[in-house]
C-alpha atoms as a PDB file:
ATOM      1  CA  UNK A   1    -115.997  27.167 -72.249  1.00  0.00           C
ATOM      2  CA  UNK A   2    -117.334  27.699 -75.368  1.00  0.00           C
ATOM      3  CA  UNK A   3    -115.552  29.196 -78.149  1.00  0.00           C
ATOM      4  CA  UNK A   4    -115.609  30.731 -81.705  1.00  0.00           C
ATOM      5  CA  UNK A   5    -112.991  31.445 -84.019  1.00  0.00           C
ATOM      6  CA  UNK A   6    -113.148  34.180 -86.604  1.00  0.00           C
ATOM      7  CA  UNK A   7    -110.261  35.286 -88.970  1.00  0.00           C
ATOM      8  CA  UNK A   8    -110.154  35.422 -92.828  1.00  0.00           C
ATOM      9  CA  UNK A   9    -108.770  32.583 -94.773  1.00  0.00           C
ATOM     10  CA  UNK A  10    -105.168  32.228 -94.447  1.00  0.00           C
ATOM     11  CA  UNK A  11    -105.464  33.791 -90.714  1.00  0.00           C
ATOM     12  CA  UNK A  12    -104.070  30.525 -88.649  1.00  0.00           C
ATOM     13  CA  UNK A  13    -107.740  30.378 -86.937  1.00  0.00           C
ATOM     14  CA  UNK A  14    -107.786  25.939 -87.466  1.00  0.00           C
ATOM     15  CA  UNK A  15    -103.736  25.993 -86.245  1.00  0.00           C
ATOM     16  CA  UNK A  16    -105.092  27.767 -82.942  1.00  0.00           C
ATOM     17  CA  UNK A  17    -108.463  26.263 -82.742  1.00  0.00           C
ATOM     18  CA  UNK A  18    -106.136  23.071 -82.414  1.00  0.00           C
ATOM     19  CA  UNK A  19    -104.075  24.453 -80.072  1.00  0.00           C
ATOM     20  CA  UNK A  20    -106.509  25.912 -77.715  1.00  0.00           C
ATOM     21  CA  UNK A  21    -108.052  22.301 -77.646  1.00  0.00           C
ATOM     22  CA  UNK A  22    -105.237  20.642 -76.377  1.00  0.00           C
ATOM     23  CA  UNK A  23    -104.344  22.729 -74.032  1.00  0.00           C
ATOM     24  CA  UNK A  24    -107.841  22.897 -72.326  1.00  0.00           C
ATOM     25  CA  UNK A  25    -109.018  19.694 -73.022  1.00  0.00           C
ATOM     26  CA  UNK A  26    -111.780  20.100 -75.080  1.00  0.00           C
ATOM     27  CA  UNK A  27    -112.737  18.941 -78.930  1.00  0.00           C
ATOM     28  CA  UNK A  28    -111.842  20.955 -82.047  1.00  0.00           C
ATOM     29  CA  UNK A  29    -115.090  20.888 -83.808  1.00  0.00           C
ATOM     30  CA  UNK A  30    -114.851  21.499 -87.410  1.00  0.00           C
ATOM     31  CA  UNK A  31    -118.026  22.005 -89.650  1.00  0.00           C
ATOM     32  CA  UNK A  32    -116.212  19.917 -92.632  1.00  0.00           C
ATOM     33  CA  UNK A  33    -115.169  17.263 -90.306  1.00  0.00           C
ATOM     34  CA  UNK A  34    -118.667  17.067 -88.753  1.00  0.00           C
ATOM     35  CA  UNK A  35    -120.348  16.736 -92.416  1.00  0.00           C
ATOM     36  CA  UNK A  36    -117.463  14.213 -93.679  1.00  0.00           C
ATOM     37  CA  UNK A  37    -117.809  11.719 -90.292  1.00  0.00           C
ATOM     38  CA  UNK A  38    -122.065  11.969 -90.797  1.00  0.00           C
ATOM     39  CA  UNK A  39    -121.321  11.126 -94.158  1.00  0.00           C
ATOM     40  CA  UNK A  40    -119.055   8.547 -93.800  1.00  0.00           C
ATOM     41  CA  UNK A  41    -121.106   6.779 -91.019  1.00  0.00           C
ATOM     42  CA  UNK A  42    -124.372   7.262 -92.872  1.00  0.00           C
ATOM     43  CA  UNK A  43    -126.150   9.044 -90.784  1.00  0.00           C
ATOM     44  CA  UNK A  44    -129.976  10.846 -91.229  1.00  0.00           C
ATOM     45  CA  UNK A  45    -128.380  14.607 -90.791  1.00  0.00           C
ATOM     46  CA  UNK A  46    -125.347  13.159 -93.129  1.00  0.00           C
ATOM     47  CA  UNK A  47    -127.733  11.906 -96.105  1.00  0.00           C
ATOM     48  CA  UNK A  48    -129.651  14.918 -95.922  1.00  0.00           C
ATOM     49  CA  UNK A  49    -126.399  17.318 -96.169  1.00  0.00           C
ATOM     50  CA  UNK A  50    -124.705  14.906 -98.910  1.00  0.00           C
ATOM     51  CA  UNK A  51    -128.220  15.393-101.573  1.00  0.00           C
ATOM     52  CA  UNK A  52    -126.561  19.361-101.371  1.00  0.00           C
ATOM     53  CA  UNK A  53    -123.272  19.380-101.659  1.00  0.00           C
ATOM     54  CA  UNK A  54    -123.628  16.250-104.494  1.00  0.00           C
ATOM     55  CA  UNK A  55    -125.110  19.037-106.308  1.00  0.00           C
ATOM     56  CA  UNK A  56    -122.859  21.535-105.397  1.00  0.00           C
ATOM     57  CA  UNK A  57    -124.839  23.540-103.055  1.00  0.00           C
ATOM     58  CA  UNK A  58    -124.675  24.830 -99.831  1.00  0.00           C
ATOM     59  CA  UNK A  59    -125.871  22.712 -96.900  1.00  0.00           C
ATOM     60  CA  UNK A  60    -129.111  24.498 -95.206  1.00  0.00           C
ATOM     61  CA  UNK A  61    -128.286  26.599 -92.123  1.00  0.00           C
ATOM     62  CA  UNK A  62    -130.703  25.120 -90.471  1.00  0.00           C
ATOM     63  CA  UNK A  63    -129.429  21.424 -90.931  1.00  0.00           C
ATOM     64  CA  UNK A  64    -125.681  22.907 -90.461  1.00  0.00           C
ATOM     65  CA  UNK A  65    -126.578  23.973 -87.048  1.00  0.00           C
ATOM     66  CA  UNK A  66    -128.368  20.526 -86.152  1.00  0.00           C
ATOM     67  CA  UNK A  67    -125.389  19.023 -87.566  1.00  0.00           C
ATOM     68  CA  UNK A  68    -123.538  20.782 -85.116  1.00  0.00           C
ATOM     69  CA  UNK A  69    -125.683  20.374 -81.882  1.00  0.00           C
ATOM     70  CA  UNK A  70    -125.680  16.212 -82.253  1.00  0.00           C
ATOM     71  CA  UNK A  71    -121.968  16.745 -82.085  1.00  0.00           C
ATOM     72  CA  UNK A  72    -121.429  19.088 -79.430  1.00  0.00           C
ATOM     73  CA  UNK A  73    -124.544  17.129 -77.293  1.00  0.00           C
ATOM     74  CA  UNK A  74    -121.910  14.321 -76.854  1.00  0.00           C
ATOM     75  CA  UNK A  75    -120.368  13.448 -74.187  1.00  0.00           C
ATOM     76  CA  UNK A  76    -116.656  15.033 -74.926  1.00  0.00           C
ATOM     77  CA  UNK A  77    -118.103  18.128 -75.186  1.00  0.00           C
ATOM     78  CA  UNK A  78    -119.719  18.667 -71.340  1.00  0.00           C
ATOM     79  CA  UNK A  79    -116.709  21.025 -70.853  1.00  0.00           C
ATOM     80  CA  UNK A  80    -116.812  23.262 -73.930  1.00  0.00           C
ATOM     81  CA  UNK A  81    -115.612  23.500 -77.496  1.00  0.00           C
ATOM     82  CA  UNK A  82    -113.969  25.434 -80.036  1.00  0.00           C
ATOM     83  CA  UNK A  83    -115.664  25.542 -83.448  1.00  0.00           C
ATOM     84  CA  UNK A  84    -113.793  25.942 -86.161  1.00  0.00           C
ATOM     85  CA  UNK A  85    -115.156  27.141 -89.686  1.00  0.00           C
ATOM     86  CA  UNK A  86    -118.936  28.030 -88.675  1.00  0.00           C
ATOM     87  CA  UNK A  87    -120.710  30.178 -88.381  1.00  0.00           C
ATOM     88  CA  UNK A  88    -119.894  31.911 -91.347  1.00  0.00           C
ATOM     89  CA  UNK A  89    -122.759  34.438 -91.810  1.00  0.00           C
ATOM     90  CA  UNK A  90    -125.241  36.016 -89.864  1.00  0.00           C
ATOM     91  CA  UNK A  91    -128.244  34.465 -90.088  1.00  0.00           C
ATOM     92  CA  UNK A  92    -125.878  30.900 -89.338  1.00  0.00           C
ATOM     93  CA  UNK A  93    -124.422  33.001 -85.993  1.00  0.00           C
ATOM     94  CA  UNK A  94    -128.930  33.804 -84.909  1.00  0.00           C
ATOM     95  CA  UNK A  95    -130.043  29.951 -85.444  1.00  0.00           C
ATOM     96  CA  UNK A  96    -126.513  28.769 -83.577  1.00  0.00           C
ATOM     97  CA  UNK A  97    -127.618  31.677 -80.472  1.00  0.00           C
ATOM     98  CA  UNK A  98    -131.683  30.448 -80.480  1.00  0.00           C
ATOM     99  CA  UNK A  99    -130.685  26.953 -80.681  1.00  0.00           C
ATOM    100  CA  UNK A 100    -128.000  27.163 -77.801  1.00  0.00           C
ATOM    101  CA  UNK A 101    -130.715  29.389 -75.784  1.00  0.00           C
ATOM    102  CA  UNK A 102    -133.090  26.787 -75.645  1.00  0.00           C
ATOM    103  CA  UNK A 103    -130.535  25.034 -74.181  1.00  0.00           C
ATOM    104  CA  UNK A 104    -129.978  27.513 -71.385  1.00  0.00           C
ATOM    105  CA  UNK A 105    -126.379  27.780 -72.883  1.00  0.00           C
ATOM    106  CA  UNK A 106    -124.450  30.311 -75.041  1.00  0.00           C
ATOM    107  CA  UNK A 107    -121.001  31.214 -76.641  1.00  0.00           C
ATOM    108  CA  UNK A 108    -118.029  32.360 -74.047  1.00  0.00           C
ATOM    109  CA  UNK A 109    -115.351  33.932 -76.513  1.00  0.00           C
ATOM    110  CA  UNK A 110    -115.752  34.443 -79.920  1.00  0.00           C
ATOM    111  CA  UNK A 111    -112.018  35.144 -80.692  1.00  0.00           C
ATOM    112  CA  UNK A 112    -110.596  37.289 -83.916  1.00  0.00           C
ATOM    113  CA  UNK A 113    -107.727  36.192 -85.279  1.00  0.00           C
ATOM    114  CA  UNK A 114    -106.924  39.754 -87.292  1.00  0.00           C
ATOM    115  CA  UNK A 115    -104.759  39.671 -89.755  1.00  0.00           C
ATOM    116  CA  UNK A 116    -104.631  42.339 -92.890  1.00  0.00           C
ATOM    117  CA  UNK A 117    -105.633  41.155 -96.430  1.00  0.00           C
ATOM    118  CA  UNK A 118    -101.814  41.951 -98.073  1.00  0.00           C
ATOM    119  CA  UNK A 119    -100.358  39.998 -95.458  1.00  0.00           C
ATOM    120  CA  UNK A 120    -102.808  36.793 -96.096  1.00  0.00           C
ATOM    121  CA  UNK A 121    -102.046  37.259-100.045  1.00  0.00           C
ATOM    122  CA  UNK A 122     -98.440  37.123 -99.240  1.00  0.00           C
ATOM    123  CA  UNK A 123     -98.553  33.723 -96.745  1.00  0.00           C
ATOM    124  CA  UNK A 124    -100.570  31.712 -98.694  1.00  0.00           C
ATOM    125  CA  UNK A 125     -98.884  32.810-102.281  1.00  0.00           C
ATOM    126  CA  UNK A 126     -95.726  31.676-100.482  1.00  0.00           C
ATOM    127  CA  UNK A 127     -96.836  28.461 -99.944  1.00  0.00           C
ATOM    128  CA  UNK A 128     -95.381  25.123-101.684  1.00  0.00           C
ATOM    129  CA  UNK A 129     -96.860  21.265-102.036  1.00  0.00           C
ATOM    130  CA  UNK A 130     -96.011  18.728-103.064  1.00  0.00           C
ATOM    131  CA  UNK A 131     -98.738  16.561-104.552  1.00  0.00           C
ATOM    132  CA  UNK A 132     -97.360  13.383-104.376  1.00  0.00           C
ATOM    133  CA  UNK A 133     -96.567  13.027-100.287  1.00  0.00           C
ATOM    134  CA  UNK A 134     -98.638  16.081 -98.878  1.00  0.00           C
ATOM    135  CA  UNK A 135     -95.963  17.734 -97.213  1.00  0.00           C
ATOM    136  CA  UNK A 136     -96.358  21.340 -97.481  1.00  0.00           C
ATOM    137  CA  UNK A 137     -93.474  24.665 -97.430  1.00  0.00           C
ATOM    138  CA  UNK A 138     -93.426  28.127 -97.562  1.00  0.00           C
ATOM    139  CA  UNK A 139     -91.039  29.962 -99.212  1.00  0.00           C
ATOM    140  CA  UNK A 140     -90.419  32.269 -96.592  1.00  0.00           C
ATOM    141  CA  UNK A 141     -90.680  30.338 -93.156  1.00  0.00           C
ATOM    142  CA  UNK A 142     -90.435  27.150 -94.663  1.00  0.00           C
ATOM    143  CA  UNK A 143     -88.490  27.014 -97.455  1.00  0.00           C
ATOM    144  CA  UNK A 144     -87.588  23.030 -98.467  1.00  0.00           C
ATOM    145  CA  UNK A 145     -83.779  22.382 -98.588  1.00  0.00           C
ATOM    146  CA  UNK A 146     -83.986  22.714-102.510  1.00  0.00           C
ATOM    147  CA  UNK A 147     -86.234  25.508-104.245  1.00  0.00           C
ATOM    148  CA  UNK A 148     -89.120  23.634-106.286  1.00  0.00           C
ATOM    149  CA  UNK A 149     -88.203  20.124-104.829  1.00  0.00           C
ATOM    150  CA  UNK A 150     -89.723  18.319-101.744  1.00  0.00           C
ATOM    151  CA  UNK A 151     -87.476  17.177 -98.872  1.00  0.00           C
ATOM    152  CA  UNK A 152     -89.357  13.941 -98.458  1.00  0.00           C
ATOM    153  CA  UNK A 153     -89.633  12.783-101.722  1.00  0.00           C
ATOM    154  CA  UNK A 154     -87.620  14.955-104.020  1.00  0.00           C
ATOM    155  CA  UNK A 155     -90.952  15.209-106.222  1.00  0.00           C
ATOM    156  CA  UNK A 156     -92.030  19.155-107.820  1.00  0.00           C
ATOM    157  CA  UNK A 157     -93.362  21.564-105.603  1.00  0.00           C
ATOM    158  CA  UNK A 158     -96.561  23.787-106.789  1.00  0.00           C
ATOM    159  CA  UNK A 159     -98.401  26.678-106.283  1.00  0.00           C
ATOM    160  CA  UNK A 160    -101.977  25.388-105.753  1.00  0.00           C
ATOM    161  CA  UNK A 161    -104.785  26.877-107.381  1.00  0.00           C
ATOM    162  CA  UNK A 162    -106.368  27.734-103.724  1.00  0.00           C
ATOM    163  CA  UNK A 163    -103.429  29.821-103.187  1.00  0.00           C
ATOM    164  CA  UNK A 164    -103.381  31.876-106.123  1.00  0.00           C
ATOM    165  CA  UNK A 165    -103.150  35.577-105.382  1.00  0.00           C
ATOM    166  CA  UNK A 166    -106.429  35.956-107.355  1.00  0.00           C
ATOM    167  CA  UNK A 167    -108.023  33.280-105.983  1.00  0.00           C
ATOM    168  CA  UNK A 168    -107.270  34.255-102.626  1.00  0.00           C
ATOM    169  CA  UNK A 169    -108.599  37.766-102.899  1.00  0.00           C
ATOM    170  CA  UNK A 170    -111.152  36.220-103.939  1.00  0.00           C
ATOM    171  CA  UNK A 171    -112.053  34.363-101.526  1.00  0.00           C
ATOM    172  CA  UNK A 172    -111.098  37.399 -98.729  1.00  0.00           C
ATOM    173  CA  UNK A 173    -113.749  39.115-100.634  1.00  0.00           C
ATOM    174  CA  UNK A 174    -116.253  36.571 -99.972  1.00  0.00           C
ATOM    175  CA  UNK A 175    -114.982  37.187 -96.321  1.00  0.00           C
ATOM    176  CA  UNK A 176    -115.345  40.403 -95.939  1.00  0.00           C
ATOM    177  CA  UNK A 177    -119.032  40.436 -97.580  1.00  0.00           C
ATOM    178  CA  UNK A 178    -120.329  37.244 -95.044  1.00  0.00           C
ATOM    179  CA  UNK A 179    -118.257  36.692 -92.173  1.00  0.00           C
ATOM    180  CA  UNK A 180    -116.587  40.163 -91.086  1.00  0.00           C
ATOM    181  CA  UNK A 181    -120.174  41.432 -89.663  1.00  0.00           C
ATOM    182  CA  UNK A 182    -120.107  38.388 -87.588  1.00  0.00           C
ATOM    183  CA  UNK A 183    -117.334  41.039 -85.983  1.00  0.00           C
ATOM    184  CA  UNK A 184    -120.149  43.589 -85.223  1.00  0.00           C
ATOM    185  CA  UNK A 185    -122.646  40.809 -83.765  1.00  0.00           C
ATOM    186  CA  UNK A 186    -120.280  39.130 -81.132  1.00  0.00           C
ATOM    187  CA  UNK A 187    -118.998  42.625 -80.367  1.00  0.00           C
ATOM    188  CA  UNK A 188    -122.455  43.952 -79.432  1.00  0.00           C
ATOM    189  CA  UNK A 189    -123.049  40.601 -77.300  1.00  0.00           C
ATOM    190  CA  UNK A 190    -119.715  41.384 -75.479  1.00  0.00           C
ATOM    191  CA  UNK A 191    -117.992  38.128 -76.140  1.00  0.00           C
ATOM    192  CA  UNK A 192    -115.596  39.451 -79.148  1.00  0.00           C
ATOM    193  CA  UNK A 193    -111.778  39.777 -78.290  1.00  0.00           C
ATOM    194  CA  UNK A 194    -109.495  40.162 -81.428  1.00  0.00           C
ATOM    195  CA  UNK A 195    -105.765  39.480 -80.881  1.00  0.00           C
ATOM    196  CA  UNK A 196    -103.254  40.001 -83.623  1.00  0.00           C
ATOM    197  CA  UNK A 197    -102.660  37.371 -86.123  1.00  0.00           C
ATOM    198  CA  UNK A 198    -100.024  38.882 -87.590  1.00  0.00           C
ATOM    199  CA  UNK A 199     -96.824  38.034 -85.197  1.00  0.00           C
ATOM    200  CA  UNK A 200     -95.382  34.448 -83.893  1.00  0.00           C
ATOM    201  CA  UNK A 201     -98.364  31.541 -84.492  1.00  0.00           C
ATOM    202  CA  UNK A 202     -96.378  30.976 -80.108  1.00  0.00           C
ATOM    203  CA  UNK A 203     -97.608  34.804 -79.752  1.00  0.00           C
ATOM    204  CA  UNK A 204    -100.833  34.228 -81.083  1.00  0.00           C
ATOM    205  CA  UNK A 205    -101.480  31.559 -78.384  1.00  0.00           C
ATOM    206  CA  UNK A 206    -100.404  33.521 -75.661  1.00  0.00           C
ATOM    207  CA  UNK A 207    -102.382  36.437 -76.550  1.00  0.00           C
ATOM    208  CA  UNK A 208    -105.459  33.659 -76.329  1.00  0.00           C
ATOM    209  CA  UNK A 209    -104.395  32.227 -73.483  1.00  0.00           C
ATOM    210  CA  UNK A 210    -104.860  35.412 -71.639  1.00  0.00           C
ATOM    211  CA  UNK A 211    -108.106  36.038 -72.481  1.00  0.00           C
ATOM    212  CA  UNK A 212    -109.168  32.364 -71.673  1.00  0.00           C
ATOM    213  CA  UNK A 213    -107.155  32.786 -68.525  1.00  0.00           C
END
């Protein structure tokens, strides 16, 4: 079974990505994990993506996707996957399709998480960290036991500059200009199914669960 997710930023895609890998037994592949482990380990693929990103650029499509195949050629992933964060644009979706043809394979599900833009401005301006231990609130769901102070260790809580209300329609712009025609290419291969991001994260992942069956 072999899986997409799709939502804007903010839409819980990664929380059910996780989920859907536990329950089915299969990896969470994430494209930043992937580049930070080749990295790490010094690989050939991971030198070649660090010269971009050292300058700030975007890693090649082309080298994303063979990134991605040497990880989902190993052994965990004989079953399926769910991958997490790519592709992002068109042209990253056609290379990911030719490359998995020539393997006589092909994406399942390419799931939408949908939620709209006012709501995704409104849960991640809500949230709260705290810089010194990591642990993260939200004013709303998760509100710490004191306003502005972590439970953990009673250091400031901030807004971070990722979850800006500017910065995160910002980035839904960026969205809405790449990855939202992804939407229109999954739906024409007849693998898209969209489920509502907007009630319980439990909901979500029943919703899913359905579809996967």
């Amino acid at each position: 079974m072999k899986i997409i997710m799709l939502g804007a930023p903010g839409a819980g895609k990664g929380t059910q990505a996780k989920m859907i890998a536990e329950k089915y037994g299969i990896p969470h592949v994430s494209t930043g994990d992937i580049f930070r482990a080749n990295i790490k380990n010094g690989t050939e693929l991971g030198m070649e993506a660090k010269k971009y990103m050292d300058q700030g650029l975007l890693v090649p499509d082309e080298l994303t996707v063979k990134i991605l195949l040497d990880r989902v050629a190993q052994a965990d992933c004989a079953k399926g996957y769910v991958l997490d964060g790519f592709p992002r644009t068109i042209p990253q979706a056609e290379v990911l399709d030719e490359a998995l043809n020539k393997l006589g394979e092909k994406i399942d599900y390419a799931i939408n998480v949908d939620v709209p833009d006012e709501n995704i401005v409104r849960r991640m301006s809500g949230r709260r960290a705290c810089l010194k231990c990591g642990a993260t609130y939200h004013i709303e769901h998760i509100p710490p036991k004191k306003e502005g102070v972590c439970d953990t260790c009673s250091s400031e809580l901030v807004l971070r500059d990722d979850d800006r209300p500017e910065t995160v329609q910002n980035r839904l712009k960026v969205y809405h200009e790449q990855t939202q025609p992804l939407i229109d290419f999954y739906t024409a291969k007849g693998v898209l199914k969209t489920v509502d991001g907007t009630v319980d994260m439990k909901d979500v992942f029943a919703a899913i669960t359905n579809i996967l069956g």
